[in-house]
C-alpha atoms as a PDB file:
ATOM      1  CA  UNK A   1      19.982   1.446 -19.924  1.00  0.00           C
ATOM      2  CA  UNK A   2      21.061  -1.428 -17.903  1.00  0.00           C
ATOM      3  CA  UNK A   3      20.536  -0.717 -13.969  1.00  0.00           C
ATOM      4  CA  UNK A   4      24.557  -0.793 -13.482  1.00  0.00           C
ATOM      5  CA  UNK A   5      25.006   2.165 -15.452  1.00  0.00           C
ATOM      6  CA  UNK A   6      22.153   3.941 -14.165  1.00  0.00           C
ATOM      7  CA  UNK A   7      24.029   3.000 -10.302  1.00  0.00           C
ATOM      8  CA  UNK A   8      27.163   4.339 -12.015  1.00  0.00           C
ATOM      9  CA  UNK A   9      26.379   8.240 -10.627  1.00  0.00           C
ATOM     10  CA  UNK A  10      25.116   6.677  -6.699  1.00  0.00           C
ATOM     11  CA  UNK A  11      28.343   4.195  -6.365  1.00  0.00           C
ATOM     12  CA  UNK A  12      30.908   6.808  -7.552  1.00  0.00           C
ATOM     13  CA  UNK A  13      29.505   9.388  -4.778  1.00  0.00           C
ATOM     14  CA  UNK A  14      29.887   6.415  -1.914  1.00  0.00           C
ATOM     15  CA  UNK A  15      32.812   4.439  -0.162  1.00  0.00           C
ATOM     16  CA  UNK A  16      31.148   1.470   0.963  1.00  0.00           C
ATOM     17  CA  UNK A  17      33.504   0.448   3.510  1.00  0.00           C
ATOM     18  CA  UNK A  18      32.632   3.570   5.452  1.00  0.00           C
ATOM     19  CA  UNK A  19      28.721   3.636   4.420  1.00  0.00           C
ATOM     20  CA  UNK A  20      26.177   1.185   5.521  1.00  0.00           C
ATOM     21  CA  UNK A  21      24.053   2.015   2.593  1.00  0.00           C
ATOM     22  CA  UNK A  22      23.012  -0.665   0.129  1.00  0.00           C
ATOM     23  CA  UNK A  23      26.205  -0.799  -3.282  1.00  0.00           C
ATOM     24  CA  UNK A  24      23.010  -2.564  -5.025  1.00  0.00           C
ATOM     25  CA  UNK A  25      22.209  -5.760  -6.392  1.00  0.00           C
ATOM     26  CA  UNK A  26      18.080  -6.169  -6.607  1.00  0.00           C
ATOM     27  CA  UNK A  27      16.563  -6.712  -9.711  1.00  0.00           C
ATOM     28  CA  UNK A  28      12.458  -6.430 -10.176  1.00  0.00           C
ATOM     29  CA  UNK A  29      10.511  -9.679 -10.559  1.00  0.00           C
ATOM     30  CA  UNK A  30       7.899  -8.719 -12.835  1.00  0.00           C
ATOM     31  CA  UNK A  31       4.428  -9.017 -12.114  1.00  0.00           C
ATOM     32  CA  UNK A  32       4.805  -7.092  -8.587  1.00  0.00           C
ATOM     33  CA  UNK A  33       3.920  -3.537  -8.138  1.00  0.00           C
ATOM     34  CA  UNK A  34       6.253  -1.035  -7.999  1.00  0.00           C
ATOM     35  CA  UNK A  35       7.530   0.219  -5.131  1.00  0.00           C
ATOM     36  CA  UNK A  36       7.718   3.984  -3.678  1.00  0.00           C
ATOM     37  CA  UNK A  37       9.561   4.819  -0.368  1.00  0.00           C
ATOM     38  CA  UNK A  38       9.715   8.330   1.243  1.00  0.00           C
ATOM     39  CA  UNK A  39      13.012   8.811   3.818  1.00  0.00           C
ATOM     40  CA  UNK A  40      14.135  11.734   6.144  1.00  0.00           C
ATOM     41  CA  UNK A  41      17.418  12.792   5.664  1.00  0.00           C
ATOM     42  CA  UNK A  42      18.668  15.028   8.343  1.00  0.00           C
ATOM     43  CA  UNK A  43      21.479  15.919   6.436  1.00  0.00           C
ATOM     44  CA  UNK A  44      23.737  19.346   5.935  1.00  0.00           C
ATOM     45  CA  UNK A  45      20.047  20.585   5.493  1.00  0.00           C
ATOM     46  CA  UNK A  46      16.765  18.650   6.472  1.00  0.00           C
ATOM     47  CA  UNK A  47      14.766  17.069   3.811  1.00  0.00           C
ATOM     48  CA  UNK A  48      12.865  14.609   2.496  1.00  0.00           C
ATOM     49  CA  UNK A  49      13.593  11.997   0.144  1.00  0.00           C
ATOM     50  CA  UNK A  50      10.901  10.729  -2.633  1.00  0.00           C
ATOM     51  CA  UNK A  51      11.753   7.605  -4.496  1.00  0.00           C
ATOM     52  CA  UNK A  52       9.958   5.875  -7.527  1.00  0.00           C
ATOM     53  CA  UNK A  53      10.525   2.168  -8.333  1.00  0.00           C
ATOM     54  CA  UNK A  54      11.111   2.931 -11.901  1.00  0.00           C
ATOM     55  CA  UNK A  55      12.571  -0.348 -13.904  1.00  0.00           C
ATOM     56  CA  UNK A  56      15.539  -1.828 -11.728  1.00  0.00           C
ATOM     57  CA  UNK A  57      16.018   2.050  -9.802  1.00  0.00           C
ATOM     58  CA  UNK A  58      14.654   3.991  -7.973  1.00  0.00           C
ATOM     59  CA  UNK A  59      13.932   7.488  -8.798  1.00  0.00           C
ATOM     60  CA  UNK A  60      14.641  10.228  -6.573  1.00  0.00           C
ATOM     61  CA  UNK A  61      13.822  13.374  -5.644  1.00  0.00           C
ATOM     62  CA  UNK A  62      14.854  15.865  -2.842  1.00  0.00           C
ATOM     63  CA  UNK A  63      11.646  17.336  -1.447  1.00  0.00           C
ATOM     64  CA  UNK A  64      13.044  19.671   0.653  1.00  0.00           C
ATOM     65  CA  UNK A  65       9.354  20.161   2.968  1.00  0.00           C
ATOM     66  CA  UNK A  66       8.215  16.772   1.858  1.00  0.00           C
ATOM     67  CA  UNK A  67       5.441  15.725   0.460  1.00  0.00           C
ATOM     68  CA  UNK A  68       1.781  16.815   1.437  1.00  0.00           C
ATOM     69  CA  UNK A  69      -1.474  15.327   1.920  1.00  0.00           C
ATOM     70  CA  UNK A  70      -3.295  18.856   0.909  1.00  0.00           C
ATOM     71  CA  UNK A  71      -3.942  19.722  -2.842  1.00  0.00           C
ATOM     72  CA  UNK A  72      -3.366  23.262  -2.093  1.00  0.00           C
ATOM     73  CA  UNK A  73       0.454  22.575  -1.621  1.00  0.00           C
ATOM     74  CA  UNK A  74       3.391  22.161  -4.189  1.00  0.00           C
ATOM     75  CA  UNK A  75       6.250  20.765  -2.714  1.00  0.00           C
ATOM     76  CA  UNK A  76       9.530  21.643  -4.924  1.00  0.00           C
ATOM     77  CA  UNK A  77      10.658  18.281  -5.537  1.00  0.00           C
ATOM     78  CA  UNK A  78      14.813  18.120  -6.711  1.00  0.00           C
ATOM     79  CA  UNK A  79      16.136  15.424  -8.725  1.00  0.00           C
ATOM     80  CA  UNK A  80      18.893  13.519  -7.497  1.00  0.00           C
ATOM     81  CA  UNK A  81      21.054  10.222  -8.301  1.00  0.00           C
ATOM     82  CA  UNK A  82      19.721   6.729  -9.117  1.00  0.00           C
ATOM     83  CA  UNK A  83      19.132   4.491  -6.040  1.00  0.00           C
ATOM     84  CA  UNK A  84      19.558   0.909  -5.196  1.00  0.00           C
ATOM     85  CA  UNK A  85      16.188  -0.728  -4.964  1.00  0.00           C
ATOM     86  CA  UNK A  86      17.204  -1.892  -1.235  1.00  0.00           C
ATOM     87  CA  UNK A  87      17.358   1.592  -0.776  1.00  0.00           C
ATOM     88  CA  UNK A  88      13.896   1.359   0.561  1.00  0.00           C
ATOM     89  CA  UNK A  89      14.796  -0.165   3.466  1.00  0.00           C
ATOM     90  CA  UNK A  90      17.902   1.895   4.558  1.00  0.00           C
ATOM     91  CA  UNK A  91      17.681   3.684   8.100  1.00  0.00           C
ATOM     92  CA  UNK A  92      20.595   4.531  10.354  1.00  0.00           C
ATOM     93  CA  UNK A  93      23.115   6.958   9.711  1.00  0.00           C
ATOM     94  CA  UNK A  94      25.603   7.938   7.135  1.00  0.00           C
ATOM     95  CA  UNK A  95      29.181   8.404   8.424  1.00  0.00           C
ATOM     96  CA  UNK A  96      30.277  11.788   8.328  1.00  0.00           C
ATOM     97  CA  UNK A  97      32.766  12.554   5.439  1.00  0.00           C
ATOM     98  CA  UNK A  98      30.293  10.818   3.217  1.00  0.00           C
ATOM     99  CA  UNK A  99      28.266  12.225   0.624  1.00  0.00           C
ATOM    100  CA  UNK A 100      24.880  13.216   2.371  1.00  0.00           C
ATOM    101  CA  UNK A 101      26.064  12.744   5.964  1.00  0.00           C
ATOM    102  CA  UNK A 102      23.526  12.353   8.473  1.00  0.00           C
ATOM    103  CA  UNK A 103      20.782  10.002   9.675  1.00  0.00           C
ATOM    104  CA  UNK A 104      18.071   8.991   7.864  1.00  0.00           C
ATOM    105  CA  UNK A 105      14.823   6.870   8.622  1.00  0.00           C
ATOM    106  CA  UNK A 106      12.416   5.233   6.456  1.00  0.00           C
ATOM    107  CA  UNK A 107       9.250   7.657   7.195  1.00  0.00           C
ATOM    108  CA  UNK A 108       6.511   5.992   4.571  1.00  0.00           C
ATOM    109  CA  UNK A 109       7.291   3.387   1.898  1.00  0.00           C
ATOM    110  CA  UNK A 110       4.163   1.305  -0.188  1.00  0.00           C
ATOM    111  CA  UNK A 111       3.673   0.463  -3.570  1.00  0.00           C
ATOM    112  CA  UNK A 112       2.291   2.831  -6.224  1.00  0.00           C
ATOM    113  CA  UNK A 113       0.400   2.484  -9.722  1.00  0.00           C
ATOM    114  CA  UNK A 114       1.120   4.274 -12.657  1.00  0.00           C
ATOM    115  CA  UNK A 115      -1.873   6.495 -13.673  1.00  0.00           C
ATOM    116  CA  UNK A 116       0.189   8.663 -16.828  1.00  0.00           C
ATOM    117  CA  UNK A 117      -2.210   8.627 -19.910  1.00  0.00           C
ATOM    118  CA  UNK A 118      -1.657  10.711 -22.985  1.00  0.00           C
ATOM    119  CA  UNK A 119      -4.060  12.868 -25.173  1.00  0.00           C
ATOM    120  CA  UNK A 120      -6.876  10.412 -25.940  1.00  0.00           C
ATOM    121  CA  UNK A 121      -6.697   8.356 -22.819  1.00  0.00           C
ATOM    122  CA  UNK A 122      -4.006   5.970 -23.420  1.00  0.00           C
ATOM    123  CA  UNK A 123      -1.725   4.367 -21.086  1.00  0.00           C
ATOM    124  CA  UNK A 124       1.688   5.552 -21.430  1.00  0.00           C
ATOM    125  CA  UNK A 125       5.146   4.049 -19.928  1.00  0.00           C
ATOM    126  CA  UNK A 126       5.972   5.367 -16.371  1.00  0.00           C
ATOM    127  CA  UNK A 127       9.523   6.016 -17.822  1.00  0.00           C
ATOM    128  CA  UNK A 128       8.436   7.545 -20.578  1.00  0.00           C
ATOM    129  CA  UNK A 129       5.939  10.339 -18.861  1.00  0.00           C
ATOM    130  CA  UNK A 130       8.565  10.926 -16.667  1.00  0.00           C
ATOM    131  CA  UNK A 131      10.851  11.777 -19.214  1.00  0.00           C
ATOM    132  CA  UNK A 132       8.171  13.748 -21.070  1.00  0.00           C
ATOM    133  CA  UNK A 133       8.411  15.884 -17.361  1.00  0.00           C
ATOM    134  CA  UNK A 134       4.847  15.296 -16.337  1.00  0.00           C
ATOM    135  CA  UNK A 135       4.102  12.217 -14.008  1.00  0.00           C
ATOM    136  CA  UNK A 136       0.850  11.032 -11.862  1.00  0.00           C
ATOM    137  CA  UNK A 137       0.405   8.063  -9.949  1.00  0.00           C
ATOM    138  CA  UNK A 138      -1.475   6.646  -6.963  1.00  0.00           C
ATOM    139  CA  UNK A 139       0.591   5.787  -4.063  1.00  0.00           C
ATOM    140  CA  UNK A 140      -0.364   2.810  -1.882  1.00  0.00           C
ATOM    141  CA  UNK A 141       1.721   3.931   1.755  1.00  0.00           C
ATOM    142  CA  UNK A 142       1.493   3.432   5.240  1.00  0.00           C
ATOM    143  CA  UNK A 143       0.850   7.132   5.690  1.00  0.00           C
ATOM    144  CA  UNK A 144       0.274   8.584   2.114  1.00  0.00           C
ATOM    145  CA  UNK A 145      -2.855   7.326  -0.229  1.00  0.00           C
ATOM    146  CA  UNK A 146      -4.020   8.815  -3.222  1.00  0.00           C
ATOM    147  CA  UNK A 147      -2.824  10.445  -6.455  1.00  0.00           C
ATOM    148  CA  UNK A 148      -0.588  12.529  -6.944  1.00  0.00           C
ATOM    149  CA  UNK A 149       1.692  13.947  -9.907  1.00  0.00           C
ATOM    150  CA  UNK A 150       5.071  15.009 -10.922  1.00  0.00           C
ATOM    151  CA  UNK A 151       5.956  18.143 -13.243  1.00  0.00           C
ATOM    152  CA  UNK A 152       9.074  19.483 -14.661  1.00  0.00           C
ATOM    153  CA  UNK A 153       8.634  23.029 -14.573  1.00  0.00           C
ATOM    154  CA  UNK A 154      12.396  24.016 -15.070  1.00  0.00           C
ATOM    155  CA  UNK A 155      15.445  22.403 -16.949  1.00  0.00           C
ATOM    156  CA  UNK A 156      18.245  22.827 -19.278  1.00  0.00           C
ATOM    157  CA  UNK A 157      21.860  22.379 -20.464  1.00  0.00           C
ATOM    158  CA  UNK A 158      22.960  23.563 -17.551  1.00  0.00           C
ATOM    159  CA  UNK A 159      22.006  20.676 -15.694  1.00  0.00           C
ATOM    160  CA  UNK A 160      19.701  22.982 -13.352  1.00  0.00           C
ATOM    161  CA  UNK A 161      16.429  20.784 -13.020  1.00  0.00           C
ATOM    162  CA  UNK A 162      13.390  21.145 -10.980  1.00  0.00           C
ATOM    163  CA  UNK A 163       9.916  19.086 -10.515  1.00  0.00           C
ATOM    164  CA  UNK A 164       6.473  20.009  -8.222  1.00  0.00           C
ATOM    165  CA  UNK A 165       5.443  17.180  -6.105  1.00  0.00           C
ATOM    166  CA  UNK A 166       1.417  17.617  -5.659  1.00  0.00           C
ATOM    167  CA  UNK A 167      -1.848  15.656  -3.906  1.00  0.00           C
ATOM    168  CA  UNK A 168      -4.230  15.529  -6.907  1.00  0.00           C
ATOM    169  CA  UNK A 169      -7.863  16.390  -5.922  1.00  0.00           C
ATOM    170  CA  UNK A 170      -9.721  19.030  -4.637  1.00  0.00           C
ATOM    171  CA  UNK A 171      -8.883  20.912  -0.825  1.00  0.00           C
ATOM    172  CA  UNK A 172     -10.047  18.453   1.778  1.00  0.00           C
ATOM    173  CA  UNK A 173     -10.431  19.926   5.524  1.00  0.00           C
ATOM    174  CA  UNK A 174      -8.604  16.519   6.810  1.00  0.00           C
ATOM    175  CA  UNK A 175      -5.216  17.522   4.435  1.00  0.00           C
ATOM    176  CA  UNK A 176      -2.435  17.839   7.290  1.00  0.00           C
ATOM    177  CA  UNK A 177       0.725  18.461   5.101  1.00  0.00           C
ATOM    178  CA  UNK A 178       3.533  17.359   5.927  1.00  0.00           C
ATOM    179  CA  UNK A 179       4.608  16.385   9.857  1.00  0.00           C
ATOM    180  CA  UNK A 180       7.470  17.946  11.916  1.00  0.00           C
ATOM    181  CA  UNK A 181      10.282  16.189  10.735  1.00  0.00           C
ATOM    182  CA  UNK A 182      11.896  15.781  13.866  1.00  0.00           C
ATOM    183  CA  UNK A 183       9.100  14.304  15.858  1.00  0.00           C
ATOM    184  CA  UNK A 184       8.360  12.094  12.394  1.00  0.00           C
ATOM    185  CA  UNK A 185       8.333   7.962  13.569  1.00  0.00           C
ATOM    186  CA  UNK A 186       9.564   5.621  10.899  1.00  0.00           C
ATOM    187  CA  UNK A 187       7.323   2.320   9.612  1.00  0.00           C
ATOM    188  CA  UNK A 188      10.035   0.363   9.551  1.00  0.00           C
ATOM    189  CA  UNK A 189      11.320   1.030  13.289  1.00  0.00           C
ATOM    190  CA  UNK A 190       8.707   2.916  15.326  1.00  0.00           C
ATOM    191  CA  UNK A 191      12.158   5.239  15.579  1.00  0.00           C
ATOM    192  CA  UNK A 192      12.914   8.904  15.442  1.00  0.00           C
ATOM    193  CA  UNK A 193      15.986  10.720  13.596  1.00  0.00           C
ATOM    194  CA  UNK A 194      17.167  11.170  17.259  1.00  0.00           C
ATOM    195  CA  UNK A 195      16.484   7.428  18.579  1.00  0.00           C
ATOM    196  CA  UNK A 196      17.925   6.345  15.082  1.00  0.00           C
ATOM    197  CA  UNK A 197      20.958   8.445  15.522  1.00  0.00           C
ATOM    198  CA  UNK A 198      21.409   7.618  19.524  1.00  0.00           C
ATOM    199  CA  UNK A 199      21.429   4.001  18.221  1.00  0.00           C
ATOM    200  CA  UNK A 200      24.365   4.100  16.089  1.00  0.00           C
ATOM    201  CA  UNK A 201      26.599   6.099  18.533  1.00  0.00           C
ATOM    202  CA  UNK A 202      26.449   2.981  21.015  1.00  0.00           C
ATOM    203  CA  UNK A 203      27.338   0.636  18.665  1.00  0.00           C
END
């Protein structure tokens, strides 16, 4: 499916003469890695937002208590739209009126490789374990390292669908979780939801 239809879903949700957020026109240049970014979203409800450089897209996920550095946690991860791949580099904040309202800020963002394998140790599409509902990976961030994985542990025709977001490895004594949102400083600015969102009321 051609990245225009799979922006089809994200574009019809956004007026883009209100939002600053990218309409999208990046393609991949093959040979590079793919990309991950992780983005607060102080929205109607705080959460996190985990995004896989899948093809032209990125992959999403609401992770409502964000992702973790210790095994012992699994994060419920939500799947939402399709994004823009210069959706890695959005911060500021989202008009309100507009679908997800709020301010966001770019809290980790890397590149990532594709670890999936099947049954006898072969390397299988990225895609294609993620549509199989069972993903892992090694993510290359500014704050997160390591492997981690992706499961579908609910779906159906009802359109309800729901993934766990886990650190692969065993317990480690320096595994911190997941930081206080609030007081969370973005890689791209240095800037907290509250600088970020103090910024854009004195423009």
């Amino acid at each position: 499916m051609a990245a225009e239809d799979r922006l089809r879903t994200y574009r019809g949700k956004r007026d883009f003469e209100r939002t600053r957020e990218p309409s999208g026109q990046a393609r991949r240049t093959r040979g590079e890695q793919p990309r991950f970014v992780v983005q607060i979203h102080d929205a109607r409800r705080m959460h996190f937002d985990f995004r896989l450089q899948v093809d032209d897209v990125l992959k999403s996920w609401s992770v409502p208590k964000g992702p973790s550095t210790d095994p012992g946690d699994k994060r419920l991860a939500v799947p939402t739209e399709d994004h823009p791949l210069e959706y890695e580099d959005f911060e500021g904040v989202i008009p309100k009126g507009e679908y997800g309202g709020g301010t966001v800020i770019v809290w980790d963002r890397g590149s990532y490789e594709p670890l999936s394998h099947d049954g006898r140790g072969r390397p299988v599409d990225f895609a294609e374990s993620l549509e199989r509902g069972h993903a892992t990976f090694r993510l290359h961030g500014a704050k997160l390292h390591g492997e981690y994985a992706l499961t579908r542990f609910r779906g159906g025709t009802d359109g309800e669908e729901a993934w766990l977001l886990v650190r692969k490895g065993p317990a480690r004594p320096d595994g911190h979780g997941t930081p206080d949102p609030r007081r969370a400083r973005s890689v791209r600015s240095g800037r907290t939801l509250a600088q970020v969102a103090a910024a854009a009321g004195r423009e």
